[in-house]
Protein backbone atom coordinates (compact mmCIF):
# COMPACT_ATOMS: atom_id res chain seq x y z
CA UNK A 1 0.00 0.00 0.00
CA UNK A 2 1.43 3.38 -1.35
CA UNK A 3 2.52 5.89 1.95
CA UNK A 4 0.90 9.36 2.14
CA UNK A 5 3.75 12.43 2.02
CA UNK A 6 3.99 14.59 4.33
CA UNK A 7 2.57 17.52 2.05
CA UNK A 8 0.07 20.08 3.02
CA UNK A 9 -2.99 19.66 0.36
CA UNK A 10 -3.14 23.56 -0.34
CA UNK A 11 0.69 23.80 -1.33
CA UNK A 12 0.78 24.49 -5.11
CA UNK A 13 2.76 21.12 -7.08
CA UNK A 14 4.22 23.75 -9.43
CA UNK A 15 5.96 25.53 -6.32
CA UNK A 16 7.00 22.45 -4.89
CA UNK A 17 8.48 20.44 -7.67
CA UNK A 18 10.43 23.07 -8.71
CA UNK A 19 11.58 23.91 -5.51
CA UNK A 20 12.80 20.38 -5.22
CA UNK A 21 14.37 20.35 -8.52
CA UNK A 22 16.43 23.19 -6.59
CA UNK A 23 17.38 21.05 -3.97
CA UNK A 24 18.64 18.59 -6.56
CA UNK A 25 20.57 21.25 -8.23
CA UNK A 26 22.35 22.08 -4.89
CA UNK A 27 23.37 18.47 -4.19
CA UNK A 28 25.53 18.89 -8.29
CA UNK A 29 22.38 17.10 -10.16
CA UNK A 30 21.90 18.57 -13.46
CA UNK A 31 18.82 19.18 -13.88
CA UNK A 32 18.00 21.19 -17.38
CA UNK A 33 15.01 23.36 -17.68
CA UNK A 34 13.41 20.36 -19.80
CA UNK A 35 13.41 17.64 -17.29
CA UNK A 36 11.80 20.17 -14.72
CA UNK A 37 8.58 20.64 -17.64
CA UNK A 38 8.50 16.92 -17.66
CA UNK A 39 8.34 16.76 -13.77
CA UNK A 40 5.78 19.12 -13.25
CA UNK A 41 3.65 17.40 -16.14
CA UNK A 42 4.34 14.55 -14.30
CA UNK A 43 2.99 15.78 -11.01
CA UNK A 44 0.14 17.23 -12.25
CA UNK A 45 -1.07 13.39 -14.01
CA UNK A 46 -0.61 11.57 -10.15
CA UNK A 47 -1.10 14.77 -7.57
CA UNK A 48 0.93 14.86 -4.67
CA UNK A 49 -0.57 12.24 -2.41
CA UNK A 50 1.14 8.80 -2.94
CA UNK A 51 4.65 8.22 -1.95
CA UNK A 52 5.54 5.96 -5.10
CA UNK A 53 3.47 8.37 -7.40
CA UNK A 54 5.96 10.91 -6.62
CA UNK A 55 8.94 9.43 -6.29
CA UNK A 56 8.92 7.24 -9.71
CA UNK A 57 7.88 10.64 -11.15
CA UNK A 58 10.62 12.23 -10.00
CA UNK A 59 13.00 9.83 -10.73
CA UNK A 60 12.07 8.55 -14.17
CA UNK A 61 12.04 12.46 -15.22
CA UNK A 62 15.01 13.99 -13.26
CA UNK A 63 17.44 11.12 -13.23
CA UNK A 64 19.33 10.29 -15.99
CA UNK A 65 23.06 9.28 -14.37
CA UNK A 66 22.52 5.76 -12.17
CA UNK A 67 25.21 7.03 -9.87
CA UNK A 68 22.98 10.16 -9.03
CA UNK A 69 19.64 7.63 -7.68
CA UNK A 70 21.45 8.09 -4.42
CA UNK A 71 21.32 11.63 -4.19
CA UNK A 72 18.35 11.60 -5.36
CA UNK A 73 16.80 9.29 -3.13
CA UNK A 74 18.61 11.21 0.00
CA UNK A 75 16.89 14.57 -1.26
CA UNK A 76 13.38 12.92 -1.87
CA UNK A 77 13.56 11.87 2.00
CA UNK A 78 14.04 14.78 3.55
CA UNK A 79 12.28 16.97 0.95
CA UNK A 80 9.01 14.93 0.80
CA UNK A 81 8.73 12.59 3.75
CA UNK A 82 10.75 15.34 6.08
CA UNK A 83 13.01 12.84 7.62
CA UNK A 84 16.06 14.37 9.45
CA UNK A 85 19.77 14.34 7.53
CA UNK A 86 23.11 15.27 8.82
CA UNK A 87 24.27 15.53 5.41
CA UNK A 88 21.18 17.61 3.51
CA UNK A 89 19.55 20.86 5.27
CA UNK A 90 16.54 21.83 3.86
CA UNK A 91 15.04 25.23 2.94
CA UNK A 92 12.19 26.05 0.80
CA UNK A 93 13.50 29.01 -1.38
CA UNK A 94 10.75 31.50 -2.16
CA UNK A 95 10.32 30.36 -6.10
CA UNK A 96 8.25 32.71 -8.68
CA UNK A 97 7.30 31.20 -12.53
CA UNK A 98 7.26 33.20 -15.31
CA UNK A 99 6.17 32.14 -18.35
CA UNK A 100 6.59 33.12 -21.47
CA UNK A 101 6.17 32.60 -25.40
CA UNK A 102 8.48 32.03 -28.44
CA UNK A 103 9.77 34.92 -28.68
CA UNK A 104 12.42 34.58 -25.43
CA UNK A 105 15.46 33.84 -26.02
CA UNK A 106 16.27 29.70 -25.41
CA UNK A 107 17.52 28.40 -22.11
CA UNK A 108 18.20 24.94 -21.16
CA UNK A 109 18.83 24.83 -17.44
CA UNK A 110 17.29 26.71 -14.70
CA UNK A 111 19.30 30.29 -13.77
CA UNK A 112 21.78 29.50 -10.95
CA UNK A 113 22.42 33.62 -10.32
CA UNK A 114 18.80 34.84 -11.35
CA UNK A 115 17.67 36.16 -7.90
CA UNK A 116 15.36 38.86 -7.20
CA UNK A 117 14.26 40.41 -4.18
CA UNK A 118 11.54 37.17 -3.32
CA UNK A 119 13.94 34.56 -4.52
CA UNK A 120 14.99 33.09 -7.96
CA UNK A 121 12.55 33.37 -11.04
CA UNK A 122 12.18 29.78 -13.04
CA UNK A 123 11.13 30.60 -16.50
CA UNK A 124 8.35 28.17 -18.21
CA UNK A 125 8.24 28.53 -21.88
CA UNK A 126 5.63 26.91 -24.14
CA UNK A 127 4.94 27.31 -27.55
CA UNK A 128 1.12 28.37 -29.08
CA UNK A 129 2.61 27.90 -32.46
CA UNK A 130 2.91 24.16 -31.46
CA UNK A 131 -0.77 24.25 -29.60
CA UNK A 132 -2.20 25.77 -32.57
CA UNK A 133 -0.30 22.99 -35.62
CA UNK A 134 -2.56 20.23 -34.29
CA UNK A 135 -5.71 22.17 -33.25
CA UNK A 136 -8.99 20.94 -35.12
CA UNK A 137 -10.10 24.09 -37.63
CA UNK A 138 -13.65 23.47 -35.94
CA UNK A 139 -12.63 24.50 -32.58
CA UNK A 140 -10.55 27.23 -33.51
CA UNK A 141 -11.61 31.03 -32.64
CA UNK A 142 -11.44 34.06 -34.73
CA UNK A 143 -7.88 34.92 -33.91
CA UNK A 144 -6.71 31.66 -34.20
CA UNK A 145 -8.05 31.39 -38.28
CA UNK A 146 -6.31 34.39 -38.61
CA UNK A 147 -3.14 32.98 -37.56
CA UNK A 148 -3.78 29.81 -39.68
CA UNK A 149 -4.43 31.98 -42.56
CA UNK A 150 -0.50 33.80 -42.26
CA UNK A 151 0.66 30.07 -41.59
CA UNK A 152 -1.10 28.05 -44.69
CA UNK A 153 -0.04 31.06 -47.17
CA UNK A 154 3.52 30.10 -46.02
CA UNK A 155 3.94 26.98 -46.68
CA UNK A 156 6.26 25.64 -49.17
CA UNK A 157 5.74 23.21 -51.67
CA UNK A 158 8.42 20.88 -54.15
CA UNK A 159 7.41 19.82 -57.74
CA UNK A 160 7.31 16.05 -58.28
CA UNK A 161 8.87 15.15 -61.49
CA UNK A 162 7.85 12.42 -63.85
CA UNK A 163 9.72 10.84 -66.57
CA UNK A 164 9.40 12.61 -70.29
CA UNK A 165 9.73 11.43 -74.04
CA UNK A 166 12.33 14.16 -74.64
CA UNK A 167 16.12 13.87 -74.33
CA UNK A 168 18.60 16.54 -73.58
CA UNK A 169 22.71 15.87 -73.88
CA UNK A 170 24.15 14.73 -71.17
CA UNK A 171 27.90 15.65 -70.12
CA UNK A 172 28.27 11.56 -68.83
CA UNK A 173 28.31 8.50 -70.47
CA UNK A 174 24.52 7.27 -70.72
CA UNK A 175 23.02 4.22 -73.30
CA UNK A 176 21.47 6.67 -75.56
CA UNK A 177 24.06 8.00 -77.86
CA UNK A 178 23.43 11.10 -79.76
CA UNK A 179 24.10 10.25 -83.19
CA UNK A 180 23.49 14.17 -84.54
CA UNK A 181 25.95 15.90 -82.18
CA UNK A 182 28.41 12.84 -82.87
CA UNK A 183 28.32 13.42 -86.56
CA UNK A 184 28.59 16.79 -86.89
CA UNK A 185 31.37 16.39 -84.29
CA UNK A 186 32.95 13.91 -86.38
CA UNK A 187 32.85 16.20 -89.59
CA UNK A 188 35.63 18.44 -87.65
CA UNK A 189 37.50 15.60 -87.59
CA UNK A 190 37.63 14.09 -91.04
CA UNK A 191 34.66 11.91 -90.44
CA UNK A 192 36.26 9.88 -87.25
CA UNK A 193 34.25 9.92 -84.46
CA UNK A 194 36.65 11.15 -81.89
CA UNK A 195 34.53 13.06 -79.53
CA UNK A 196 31.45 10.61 -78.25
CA UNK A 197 28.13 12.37 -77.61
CA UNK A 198 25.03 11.20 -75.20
CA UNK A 199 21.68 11.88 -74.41
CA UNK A 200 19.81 11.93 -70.62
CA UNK A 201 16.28 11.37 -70.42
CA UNK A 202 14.45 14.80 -69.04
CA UNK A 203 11.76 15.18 -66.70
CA UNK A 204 8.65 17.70 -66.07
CA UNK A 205 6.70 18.53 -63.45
CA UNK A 206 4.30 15.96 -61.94
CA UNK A 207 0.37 17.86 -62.14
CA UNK A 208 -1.54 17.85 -59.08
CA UNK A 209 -5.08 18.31 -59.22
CA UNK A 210 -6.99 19.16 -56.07
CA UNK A 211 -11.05 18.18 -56.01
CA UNK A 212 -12.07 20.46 -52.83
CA UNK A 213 -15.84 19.71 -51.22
CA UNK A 214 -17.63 22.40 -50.31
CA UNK A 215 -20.72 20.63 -48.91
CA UNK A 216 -22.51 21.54 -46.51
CA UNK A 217 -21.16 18.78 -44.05
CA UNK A 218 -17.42 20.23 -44.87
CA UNK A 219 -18.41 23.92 -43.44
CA UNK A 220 -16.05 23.89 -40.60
CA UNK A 221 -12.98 23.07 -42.82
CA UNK A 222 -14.20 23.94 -46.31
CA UNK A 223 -12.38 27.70 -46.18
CA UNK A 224 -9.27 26.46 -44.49
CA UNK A 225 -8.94 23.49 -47.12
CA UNK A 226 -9.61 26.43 -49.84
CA UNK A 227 -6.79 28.40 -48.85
CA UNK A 228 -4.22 25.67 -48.92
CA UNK A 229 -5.58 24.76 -52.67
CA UNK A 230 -4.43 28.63 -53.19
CA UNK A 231 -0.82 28.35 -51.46
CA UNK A 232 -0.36 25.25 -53.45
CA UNK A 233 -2.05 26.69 -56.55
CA UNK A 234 0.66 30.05 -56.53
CA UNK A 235 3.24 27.76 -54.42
CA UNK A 236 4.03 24.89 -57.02
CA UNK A 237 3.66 24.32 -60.88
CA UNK A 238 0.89 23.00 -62.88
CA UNK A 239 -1.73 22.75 -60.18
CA UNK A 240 -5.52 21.99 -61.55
CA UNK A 241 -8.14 23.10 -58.52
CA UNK A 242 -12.05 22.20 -58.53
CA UNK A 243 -14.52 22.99 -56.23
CA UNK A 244 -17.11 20.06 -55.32
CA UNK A 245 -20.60 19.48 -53.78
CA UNK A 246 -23.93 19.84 -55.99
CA UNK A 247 -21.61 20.14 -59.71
CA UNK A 248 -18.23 20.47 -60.02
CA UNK A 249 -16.12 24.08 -60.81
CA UNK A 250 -12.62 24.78 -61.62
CA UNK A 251 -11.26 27.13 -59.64
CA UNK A 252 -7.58 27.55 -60.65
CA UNK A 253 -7.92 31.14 -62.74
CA UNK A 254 -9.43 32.30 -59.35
CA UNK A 255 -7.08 30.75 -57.11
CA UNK A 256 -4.00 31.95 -59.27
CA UNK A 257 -3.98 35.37 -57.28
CA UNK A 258 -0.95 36.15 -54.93
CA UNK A 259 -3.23 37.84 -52.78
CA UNK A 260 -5.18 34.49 -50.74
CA UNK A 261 -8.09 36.91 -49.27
CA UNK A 262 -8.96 38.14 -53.07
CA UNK A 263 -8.21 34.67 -54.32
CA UNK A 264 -10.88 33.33 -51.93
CA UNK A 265 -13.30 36.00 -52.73
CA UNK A 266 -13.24 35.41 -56.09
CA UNK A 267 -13.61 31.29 -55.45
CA UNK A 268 -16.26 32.04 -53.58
CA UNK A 269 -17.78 33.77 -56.23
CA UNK A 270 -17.29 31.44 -58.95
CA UNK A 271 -18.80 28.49 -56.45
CA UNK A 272 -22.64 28.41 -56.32
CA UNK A 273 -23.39 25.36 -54.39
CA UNK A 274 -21.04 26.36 -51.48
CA UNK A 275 -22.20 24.85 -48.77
CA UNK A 276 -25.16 22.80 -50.53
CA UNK A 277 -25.33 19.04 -50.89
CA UNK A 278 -22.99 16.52 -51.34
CA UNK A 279 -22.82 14.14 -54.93
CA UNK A 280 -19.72 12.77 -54.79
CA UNK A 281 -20.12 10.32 -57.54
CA UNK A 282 -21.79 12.48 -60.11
CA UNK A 283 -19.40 15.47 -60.03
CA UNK A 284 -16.62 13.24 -60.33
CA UNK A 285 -17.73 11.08 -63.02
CA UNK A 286 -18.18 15.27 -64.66
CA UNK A 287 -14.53 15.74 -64.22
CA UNK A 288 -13.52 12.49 -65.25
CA UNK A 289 -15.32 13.36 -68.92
CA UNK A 290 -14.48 16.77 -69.16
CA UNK A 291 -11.28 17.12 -67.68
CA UNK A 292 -9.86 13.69 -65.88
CA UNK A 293 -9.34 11.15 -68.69
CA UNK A 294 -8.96 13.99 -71.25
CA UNK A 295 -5.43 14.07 -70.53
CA UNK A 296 -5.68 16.44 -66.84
CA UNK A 297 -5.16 13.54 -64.79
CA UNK A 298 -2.95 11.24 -67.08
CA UNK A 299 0.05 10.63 -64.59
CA UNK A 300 -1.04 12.93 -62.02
CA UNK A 301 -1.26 13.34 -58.29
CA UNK A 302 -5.12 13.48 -57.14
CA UNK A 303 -5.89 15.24 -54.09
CA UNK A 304 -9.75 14.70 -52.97
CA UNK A 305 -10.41 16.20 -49.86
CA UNK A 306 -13.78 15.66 -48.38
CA UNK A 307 -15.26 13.87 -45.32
CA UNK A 308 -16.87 11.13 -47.36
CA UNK A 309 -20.66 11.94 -47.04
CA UNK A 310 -22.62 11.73 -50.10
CA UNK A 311 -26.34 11.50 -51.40
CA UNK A 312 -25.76 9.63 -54.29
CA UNK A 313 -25.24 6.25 -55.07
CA UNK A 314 -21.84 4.78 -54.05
CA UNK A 315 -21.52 2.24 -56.76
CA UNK A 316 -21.20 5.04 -59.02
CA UNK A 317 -18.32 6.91 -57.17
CA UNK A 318 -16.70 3.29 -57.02
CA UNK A 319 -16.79 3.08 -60.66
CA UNK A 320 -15.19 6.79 -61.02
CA UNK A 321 -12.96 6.19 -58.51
CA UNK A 322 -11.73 3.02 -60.13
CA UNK A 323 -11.84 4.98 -63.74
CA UNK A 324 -9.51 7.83 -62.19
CA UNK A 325 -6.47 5.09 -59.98
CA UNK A 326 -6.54 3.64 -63.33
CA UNK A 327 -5.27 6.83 -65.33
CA UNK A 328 -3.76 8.71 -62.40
CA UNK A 329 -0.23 8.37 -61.00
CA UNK A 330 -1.43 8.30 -57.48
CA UNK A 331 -4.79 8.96 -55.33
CA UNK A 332 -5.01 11.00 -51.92
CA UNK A 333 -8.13 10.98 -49.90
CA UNK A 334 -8.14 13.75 -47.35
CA UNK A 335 -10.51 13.17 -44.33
CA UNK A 336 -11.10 16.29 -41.50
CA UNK A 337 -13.02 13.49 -39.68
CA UNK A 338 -10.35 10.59 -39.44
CA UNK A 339 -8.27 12.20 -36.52
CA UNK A 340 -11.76 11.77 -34.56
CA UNK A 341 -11.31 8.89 -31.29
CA UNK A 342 -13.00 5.44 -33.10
CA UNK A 343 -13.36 7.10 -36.57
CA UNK A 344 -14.32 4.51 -38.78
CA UNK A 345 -14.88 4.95 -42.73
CA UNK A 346 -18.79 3.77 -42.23
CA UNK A 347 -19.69 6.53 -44.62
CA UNK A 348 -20.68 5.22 -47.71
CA UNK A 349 -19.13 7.00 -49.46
CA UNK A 350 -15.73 6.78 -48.16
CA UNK A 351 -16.22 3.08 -48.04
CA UNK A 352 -17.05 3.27 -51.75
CA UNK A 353 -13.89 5.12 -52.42
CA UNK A 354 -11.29 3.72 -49.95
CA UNK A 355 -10.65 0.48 -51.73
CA UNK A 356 -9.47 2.71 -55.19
CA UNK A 357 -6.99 5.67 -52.09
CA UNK A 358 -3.79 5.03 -52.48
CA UNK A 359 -3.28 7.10 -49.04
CA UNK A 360 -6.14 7.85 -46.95
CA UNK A 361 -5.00 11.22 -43.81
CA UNK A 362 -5.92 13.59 -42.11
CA UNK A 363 -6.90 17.22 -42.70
CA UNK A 364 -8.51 18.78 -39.29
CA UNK A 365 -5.34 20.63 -38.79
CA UNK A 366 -2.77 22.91 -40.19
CA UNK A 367 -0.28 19.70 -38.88
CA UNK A 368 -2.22 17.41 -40.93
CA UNK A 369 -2.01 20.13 -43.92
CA UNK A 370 2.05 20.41 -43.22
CA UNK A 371 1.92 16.47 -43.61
CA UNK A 372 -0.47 16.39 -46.85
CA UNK A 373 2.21 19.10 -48.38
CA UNK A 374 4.86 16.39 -47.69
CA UNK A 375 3.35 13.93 -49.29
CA UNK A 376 2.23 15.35 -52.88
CA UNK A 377 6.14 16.85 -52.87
CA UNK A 378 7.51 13.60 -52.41
């Protein structure tokens, strides 16, 4: 049975474990500024009311050198059970925490000389650039889309090449010899062949077509989702964008301005079913005859992100889907729903379609965005 410490309920765990962590520090344990975060974490998961709570939270998060367990274990007796030492004295240093955001400067250990008038100041830094990355765009308030907004226009996006039917000269050795450089070369020379000439194969871009919904059901994400279609659109090179829900609409002319709140004015202009009804299978069998098998989506990346829900029939978004993995280079389904706890693709839609996804994510966050960039750059 665990033993109760000798700690007064009221006493803050914050002001405590750092306090200890000073004790440590005094007794030649290096304790960095990181471990301490991980401590106080730590004590505020088990409290302060369990002997071997505290102590294997202390030790698995302060302790690194085995030769320092005995220190430890001295300190963590007289600090928390109060038993007498010859060795340690004890004294509770008045302790204030400041915290503050990424723009301090870095520190990895706690200030030895940092004293003020009430005692050192232990400085708690946290990042809301790091909150924010993984933050669903549903919960997210007015401020914080604002922030997203600065953070999607800046991301950064790599062309994926593809192999092409032309050939440029090459300056190495290759299997392709060019016969037209080698004869003219050769003409110089009397006719002899002195000065071999070779051809490289070349490469171009890799397209990347985006198929956005703008349903109804995709309200809470739709505009975020919009806005990375625009970075990548003025971000990366030959980039097709189309807006779905009730019909389909191409979007790329208005998505092509550097400016992303015009560019999503005018997309919002040119869509007339935003946030209508969902028919998944019918607006993409539309792009597959006008645009898809045409030649758009011939060796290309497709990007189709939507939560799955649709009205229509999902044999016929099975058979487009299967039309479209058969002509495309790769498929991406992008769910906002998948991060959710016991997400299953029960949508029948998404079941229709999942068997013909080549990669099936996330898309509830700009993290999840950062990751989809990744993988059409690849």
């Amino acid at each position: 049975m665990n033993e109760v410490l000798l700690i007064s309920p009221e006493s803050s765990p914050t002001r405590i474990g750092v306090a200890f962590c000073q004790i440590l520090r005094g007794l030649g344990l290096r304790v960095p500024v990181s471990r301490v975060t991980l401590f106080l974490e730590a004590l505020a998961q088990v409290g302060l009311e369990e002997r071997d709570a505290v102590y294997w939270a202390g030790r698995s998060t302060l302790v690194s050198d085995p030769e320092a367990i005995s220190d430890f274990d001295r300190a963590f007796a007289v600090f928390w059970e109060q038993r007498q030492s010859s060795s340690i004295e004890v004294e509770i240093p008045p302790v204030s925490v400041s915290v503050s955001t990424d723009g301090a400067e870095d520190s990895e250990e706690l200030p030895d000389d940092h004293t003020s008038s009430s005692g050192p100041t232990i400085q708690v830094r946290y990042s809301a650039l790091e909150t924010l990355r993984e933050k669903d765009f549903a919960e997210c308030s007015s401020e914080e889309i604002d922030e997203l907004k600065r953070l999607i226009a800046d991301l950064r996006f790599t062309s994926t090449t593809r192999p092409s039917r032309r050939r440029l000269p090459s300056k190495h050795q290759t299997r392709n010899p060019d016969m037209r450089r080698m004869l003219r070369s050769a003409l110089a020379m009397g006719g002899e062949p002195v000065h071999r000439k070779y051809l490289t194969k070349d490469r171009r871009p890799r397209r990347l077509v985006l198929l956005v919904d703008v349903s109804g059901s995709m309200e809470p994400y739709a505009r975020a989702l919009i806005r990375f279609a625009h970075a990548t659109v003025v971000g990366r090179t030959r980039v097709e964008a189309f807006a779905i829900g009730t019909r389909l609409t191409r979007i790329t002319r208005e998505l092509s301005s550097r400016d992303p709140d015009a560019a999503l004015r005018a997309a919002a202009a040119a869509v007339t079913d935003w946030s209508g009804g969902t028919r998944l299978g019918e607006t993409l069998k539309e792009f597959n005859e006008l645009w898809g098998l045409r030649g758009m989506a011939r060796g290309a990346i497709v990007v189709l992100l939507s939560d799955g829900w649709d009205r229509g029939t999902p044999e016929v978004l099975a058979e487009q889907m299967e039309r479209l993995h058969r002509v495309s280079y790769r498929q991406v389904w992008v769910n906002p729903l998948k991060h959710t706890p016991g997400y299953a693709p029960l949508a029948r839609g998404m079941a229709a379609a999942l068997p013909h996804t080549d990669e099936f994510i996330e898309g509830h966050s700009f993290g999840s965005l950062e990751r989809l960039a990744e993988a059409v750059s690849a």
